[in-house]
Protein backbone atom coordinates (compact mmCIF):
# COMPACT_ATOMS: atom_id res chain seq x y z
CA UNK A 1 -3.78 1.73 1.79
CA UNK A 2 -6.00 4.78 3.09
CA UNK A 3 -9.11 4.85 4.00
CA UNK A 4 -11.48 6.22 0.88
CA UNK A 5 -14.84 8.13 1.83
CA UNK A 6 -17.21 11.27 0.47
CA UNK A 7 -20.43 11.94 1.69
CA UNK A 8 -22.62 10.47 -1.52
CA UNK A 9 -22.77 7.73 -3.99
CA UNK A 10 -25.19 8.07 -6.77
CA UNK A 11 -26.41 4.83 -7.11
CA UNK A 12 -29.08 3.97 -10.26
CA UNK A 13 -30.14 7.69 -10.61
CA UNK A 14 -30.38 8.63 -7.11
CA UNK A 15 -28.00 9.74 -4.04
CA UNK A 16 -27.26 7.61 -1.38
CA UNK A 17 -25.56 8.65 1.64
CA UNK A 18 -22.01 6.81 1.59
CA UNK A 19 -22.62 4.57 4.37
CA UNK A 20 -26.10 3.94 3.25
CA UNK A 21 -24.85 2.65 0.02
CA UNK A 22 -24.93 -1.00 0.08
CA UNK A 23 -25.81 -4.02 -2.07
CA UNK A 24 -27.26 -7.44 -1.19
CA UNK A 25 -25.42 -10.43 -0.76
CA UNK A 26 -26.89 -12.33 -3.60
CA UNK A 27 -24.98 -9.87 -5.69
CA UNK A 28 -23.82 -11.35 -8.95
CA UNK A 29 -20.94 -9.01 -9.37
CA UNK A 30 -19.46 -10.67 -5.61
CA UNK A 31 -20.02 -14.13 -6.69
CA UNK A 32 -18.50 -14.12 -10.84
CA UNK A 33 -16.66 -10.99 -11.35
CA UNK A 34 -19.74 -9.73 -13.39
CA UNK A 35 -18.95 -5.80 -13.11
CA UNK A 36 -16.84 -3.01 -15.22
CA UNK A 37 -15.45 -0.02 -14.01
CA UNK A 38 -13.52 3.05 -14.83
CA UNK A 39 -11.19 5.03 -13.61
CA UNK A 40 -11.13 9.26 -13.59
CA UNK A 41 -9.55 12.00 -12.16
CA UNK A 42 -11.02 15.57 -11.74
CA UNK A 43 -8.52 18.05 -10.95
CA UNK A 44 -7.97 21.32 -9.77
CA UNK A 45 -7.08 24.09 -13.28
CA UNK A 46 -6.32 27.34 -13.70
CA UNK A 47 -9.64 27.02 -15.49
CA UNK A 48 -11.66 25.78 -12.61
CA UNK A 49 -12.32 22.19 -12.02
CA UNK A 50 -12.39 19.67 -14.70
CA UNK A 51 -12.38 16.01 -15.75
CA UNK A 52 -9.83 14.47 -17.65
CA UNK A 53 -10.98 12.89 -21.00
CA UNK A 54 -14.74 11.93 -19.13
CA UNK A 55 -16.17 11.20 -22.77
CA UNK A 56 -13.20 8.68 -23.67
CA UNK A 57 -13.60 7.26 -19.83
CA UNK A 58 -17.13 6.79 -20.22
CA UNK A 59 -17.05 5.90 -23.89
CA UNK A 60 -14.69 2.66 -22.94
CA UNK A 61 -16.88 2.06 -20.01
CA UNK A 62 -19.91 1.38 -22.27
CA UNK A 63 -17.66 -0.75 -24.55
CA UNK A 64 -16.80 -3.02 -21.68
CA UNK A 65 -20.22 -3.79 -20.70
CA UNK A 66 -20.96 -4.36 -24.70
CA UNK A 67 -18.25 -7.23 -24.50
CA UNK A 68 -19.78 -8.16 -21.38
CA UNK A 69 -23.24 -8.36 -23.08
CA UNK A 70 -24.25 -5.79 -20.25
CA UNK A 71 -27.54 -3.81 -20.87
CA UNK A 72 -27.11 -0.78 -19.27
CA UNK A 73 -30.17 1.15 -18.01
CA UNK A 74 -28.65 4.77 -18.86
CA UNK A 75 -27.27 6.46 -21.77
CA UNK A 76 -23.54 7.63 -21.79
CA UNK A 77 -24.62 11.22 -21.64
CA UNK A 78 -26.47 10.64 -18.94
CA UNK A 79 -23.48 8.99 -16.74
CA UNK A 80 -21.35 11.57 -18.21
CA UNK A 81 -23.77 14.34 -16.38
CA UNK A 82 -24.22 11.67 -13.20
CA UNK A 83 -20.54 12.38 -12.66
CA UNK A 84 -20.22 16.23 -12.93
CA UNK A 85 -23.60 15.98 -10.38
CA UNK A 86 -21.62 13.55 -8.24
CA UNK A 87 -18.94 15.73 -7.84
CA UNK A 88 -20.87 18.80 -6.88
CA UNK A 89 -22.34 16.87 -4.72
CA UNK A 90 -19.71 15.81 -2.36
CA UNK A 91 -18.29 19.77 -3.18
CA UNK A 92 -15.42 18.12 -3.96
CA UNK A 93 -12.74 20.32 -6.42
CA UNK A 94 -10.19 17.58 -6.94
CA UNK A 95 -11.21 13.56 -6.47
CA UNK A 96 -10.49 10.11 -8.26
CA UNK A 97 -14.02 8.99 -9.65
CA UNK A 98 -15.48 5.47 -10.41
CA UNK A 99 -18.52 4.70 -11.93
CA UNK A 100 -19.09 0.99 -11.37
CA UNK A 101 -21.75 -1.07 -13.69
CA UNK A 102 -22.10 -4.94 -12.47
CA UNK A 103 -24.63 -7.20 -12.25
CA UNK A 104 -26.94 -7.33 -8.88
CA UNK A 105 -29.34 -9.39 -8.08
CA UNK A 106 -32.33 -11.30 -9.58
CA UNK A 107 -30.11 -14.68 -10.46
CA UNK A 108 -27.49 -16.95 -9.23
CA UNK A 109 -25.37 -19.07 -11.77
CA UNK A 110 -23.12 -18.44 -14.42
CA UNK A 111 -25.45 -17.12 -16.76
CA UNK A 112 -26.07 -13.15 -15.80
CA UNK A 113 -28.28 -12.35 -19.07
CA UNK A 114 -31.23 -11.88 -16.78
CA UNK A 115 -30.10 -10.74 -13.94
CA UNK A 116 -30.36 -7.12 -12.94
CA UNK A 117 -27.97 -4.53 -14.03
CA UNK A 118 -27.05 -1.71 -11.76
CA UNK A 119 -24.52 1.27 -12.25
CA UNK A 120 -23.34 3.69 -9.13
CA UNK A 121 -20.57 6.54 -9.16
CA UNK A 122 -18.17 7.06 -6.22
CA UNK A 123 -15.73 9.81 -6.04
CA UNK A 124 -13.28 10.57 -3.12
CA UNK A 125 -10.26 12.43 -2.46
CA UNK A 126 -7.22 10.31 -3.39
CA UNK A 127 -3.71 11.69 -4.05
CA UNK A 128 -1.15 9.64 -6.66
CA UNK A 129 -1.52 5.59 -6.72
CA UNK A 130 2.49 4.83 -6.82
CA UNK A 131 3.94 8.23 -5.37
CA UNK A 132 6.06 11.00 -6.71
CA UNK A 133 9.44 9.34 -6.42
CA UNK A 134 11.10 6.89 -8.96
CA UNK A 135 10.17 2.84 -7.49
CA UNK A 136 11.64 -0.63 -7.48
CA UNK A 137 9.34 -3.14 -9.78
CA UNK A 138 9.57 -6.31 -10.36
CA UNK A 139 8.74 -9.43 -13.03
CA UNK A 140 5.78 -11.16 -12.27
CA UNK A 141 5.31 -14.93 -11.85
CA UNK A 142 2.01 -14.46 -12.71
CA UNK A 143 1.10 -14.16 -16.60
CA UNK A 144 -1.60 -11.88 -17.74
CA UNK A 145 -4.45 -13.92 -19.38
CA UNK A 146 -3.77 -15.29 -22.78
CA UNK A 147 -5.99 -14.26 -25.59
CA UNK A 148 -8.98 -15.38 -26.41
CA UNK A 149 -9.64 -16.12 -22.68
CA UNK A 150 -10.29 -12.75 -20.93
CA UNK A 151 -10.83 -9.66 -23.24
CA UNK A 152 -7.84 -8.00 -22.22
CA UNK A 153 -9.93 -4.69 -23.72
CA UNK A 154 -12.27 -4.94 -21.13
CA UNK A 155 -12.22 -3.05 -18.11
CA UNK A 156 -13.32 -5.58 -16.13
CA UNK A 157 -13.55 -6.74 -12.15
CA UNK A 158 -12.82 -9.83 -13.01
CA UNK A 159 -10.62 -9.57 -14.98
CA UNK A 160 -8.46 -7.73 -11.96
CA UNK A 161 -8.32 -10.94 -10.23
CA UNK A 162 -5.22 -11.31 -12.22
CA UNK A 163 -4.17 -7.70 -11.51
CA UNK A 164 -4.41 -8.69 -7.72
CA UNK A 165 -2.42 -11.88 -7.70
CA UNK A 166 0.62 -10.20 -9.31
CA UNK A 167 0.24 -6.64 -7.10
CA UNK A 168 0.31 -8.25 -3.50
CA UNK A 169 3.08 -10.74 -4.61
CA UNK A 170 5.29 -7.21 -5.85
CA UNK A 171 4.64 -5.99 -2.64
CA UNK A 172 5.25 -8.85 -0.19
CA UNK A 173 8.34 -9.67 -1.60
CA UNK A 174 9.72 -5.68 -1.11
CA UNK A 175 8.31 -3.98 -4.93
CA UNK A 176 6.19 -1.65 -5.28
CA UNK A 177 4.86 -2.82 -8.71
CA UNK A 178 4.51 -5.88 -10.64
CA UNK A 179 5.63 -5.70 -14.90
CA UNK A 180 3.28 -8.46 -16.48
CA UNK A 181 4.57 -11.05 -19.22
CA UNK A 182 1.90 -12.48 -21.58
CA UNK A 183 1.87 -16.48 -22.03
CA UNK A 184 4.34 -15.89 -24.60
CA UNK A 185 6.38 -14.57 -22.10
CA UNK A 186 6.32 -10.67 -24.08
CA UNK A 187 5.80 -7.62 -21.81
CA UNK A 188 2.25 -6.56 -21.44
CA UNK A 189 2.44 -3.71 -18.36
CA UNK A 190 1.95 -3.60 -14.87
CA UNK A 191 -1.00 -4.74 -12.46
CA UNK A 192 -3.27 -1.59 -13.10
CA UNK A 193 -1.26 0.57 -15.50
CA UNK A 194 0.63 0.64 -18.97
CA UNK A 195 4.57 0.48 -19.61
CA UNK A 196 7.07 2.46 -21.69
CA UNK A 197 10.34 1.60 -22.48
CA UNK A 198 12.93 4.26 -23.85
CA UNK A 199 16.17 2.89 -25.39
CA UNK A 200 18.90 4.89 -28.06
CA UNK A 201 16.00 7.99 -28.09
CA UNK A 202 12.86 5.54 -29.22
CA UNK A 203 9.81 5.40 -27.15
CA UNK A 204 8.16 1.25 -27.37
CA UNK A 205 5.04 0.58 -25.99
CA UNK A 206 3.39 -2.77 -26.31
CA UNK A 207 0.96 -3.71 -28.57
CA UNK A 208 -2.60 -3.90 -27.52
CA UNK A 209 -2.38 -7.97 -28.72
CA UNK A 210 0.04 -8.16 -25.50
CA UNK A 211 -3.23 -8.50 -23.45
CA UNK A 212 -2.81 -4.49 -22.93
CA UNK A 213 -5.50 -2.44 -21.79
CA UNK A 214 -6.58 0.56 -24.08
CA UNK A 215 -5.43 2.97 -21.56
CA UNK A 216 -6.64 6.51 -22.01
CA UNK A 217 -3.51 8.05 -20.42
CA UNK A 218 -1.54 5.95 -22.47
CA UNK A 219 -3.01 6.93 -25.82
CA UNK A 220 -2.38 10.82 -24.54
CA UNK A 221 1.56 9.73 -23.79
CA UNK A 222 1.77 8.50 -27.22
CA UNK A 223 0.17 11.72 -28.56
CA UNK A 224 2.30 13.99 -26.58
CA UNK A 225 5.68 11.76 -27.24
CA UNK A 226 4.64 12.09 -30.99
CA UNK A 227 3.91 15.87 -30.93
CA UNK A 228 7.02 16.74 -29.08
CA UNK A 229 8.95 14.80 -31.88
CA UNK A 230 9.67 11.02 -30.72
CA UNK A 231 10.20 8.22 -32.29
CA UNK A 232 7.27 5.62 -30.88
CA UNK A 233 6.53 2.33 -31.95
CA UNK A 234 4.30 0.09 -30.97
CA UNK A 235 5.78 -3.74 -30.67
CA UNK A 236 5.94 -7.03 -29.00
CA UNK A 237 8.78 -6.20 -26.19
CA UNK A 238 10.92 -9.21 -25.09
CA UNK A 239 11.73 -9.46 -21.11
CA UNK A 240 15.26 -8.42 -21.32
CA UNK A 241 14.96 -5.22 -23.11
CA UNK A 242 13.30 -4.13 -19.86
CA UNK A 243 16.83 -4.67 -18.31
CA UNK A 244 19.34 -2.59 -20.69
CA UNK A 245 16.38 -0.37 -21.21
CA UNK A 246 17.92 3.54 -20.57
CA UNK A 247 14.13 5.08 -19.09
CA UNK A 248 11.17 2.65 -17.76
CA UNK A 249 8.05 4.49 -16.91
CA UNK A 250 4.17 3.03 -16.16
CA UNK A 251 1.09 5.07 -17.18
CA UNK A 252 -2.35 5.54 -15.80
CA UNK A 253 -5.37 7.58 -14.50
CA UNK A 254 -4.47 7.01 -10.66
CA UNK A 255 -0.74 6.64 -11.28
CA UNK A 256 -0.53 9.43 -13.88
CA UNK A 257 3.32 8.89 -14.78
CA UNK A 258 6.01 7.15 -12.22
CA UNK A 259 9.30 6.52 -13.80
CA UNK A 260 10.67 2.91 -12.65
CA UNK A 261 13.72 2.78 -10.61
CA UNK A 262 14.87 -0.75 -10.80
CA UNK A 263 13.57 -3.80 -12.64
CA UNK A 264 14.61 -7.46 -10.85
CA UNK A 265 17.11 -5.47 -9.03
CA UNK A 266 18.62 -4.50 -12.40
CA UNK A 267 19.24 -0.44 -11.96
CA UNK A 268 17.82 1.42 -14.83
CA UNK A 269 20.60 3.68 -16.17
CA UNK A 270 21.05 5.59 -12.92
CA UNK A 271 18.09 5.00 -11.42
CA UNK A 272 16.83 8.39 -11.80
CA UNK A 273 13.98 9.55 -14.01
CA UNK A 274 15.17 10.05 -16.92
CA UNK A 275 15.18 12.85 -19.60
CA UNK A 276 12.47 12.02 -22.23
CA UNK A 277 10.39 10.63 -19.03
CA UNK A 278 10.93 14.16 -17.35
CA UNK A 279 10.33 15.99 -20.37
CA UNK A 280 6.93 14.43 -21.20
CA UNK A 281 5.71 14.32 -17.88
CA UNK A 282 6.30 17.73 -17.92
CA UNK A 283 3.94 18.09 -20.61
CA UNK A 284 1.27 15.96 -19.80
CA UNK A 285 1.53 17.06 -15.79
CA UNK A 286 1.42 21.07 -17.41
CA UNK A 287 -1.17 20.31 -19.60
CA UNK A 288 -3.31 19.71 -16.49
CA UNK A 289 -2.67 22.51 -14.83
CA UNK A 290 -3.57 24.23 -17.32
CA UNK A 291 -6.89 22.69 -18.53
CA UNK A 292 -5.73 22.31 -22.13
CA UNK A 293 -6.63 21.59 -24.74
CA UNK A 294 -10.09 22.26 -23.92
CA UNK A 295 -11.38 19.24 -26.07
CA UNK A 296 -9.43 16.87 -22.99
CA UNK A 297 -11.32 18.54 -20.07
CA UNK A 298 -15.20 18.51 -18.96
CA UNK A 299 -15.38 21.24 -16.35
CA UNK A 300 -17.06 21.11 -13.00
């Protein structure tokens, strides 16, 4: 994994050089999971710089802490701005962001309603999460929480715990990606990003009652697969339509799209990335470029 580093972290209002940017120990965040976290890419348009869907990122930021009965000491609009200032501040024209809000110190325990609540933005240079090229995946033995357990809405650090166990057991055994099952044993989507499935022409994506995260570059894929004319549903998935599937493809901010090769060893039609994948990466990947629509993009 490279090494990540800019020059500042704005951490509770003010900058702090990166290697100046530490937290104590006592930390609640290190101890119970107690943080949330986004996300976001700025890239480089024919427009100028800009931030893809920052309101909608920042938006379900706030909405995790709210399940996580986080107060946080800033307003979205102001983290919105902390970002743009972030990013100007490193002079940075294309970077992978992450606001972080989590629980610091001022308690110890399992309840964190009184302890302190802190929020810091990082942003660095980071190029895509699982390549360009088509990759090998595999089923998880690990389940993604059941419901009513973790919210599965919440963008959570704990919650990633899960994420982790199923990642590093993709990759030790030769994958590059882990596909999550729910305890019913239904597809939910990979360790850090959300699944499609193409088969006769039709577009499935899970349900968000999989245990699926609300991703924001899913819910553009499913706006750009219905625009161009696709059939899409959204539906409980059973394992083995992953294997006679004709396209597989995950979505996400740091992946963006990466059409999947191989499932279990099972080739996916030829293996290669397949038409209606091409076709509305395309689009989503030209949309970018471009900086449009306008309503998708904060500029820098």
């Amino acid at each position: 994994m490279p090494q990540i580093k800019s020059d500042f972290v704005w951490m509770n209002g003010k900058f702090k050089k990166w290697e100046d940017s530490n937290i104590h120990i006592t930390t609640h965040a290190l101890h119970y999971g107690s943080s949330v976290f986004e996300g976001i890419r700025c890239y480089e348009t024919k427009k100028g710089s800009a931030i893809f869907k920052l309101k909608e990122h920042v938006k379900r930021l706030f909405e995790s802490a709210k399940i996580y009965r986080m107060k946080v000491p800033f307003s979205e609009e102001r983290i919105e701005k902390a970002i743009i200032e972030t990013i100007k501040k490193n002079n940075l024209n294309v970077c992978y962001i992450r606001p972080l809000i989590y629980k610091s110190d001022g308690g110890m325990g399992l309840n964190p309603l009184d302890v302190n609540t802190d929020v810091s933005i990082m942003v660095w240079q980071w190029g895509s999460y699982l390549g360009e090229e088509e990759i090998d995946v595999k089923v998880s033995s690990w389940n993604r929480m059941a419901a009513n357990t973790f919210p599965g809405l919440a963008k959570a650090g704990g919650n990633y715990i899960n994420s982790q166990l199923s990642k590093m057991e993709a990759v030790i055994d030769g994958y590059a990606e882990a596909i999550m099952l729910n305890t019913k044993g239904f597809v939910s989507e990979g360790s850090g990003e959300n699944l499609f499935l193409i088969k006769d022409n039709v577009i499935y994506t899970p349900n968000l009652s999989d245990m699926v995260l609300k991703g924001i570059t899913r819910e553009t894929i499913i706006c750009i697969a219905k625009e161009k004319g696709y059939i899409l549903k959204e539906q409980t998935i059973p394992r083995e339509m992953l294997y006679i599937a004709d396209e597989l493809f995950f979505t996400g901010t740091a992946a963006e799209i990466v059409a999947i090769r191989s499932v279990d060893k099972i080739k996916i039609a030829d293996g290669k990335m397949g038409k209606i994948t091409k076709a509305i990466k395309s689009e989503f990947m030209d949309k970018l470029k471009k900086g449009e629509p306008k309503e998708w993009f904060s500029f820098v």
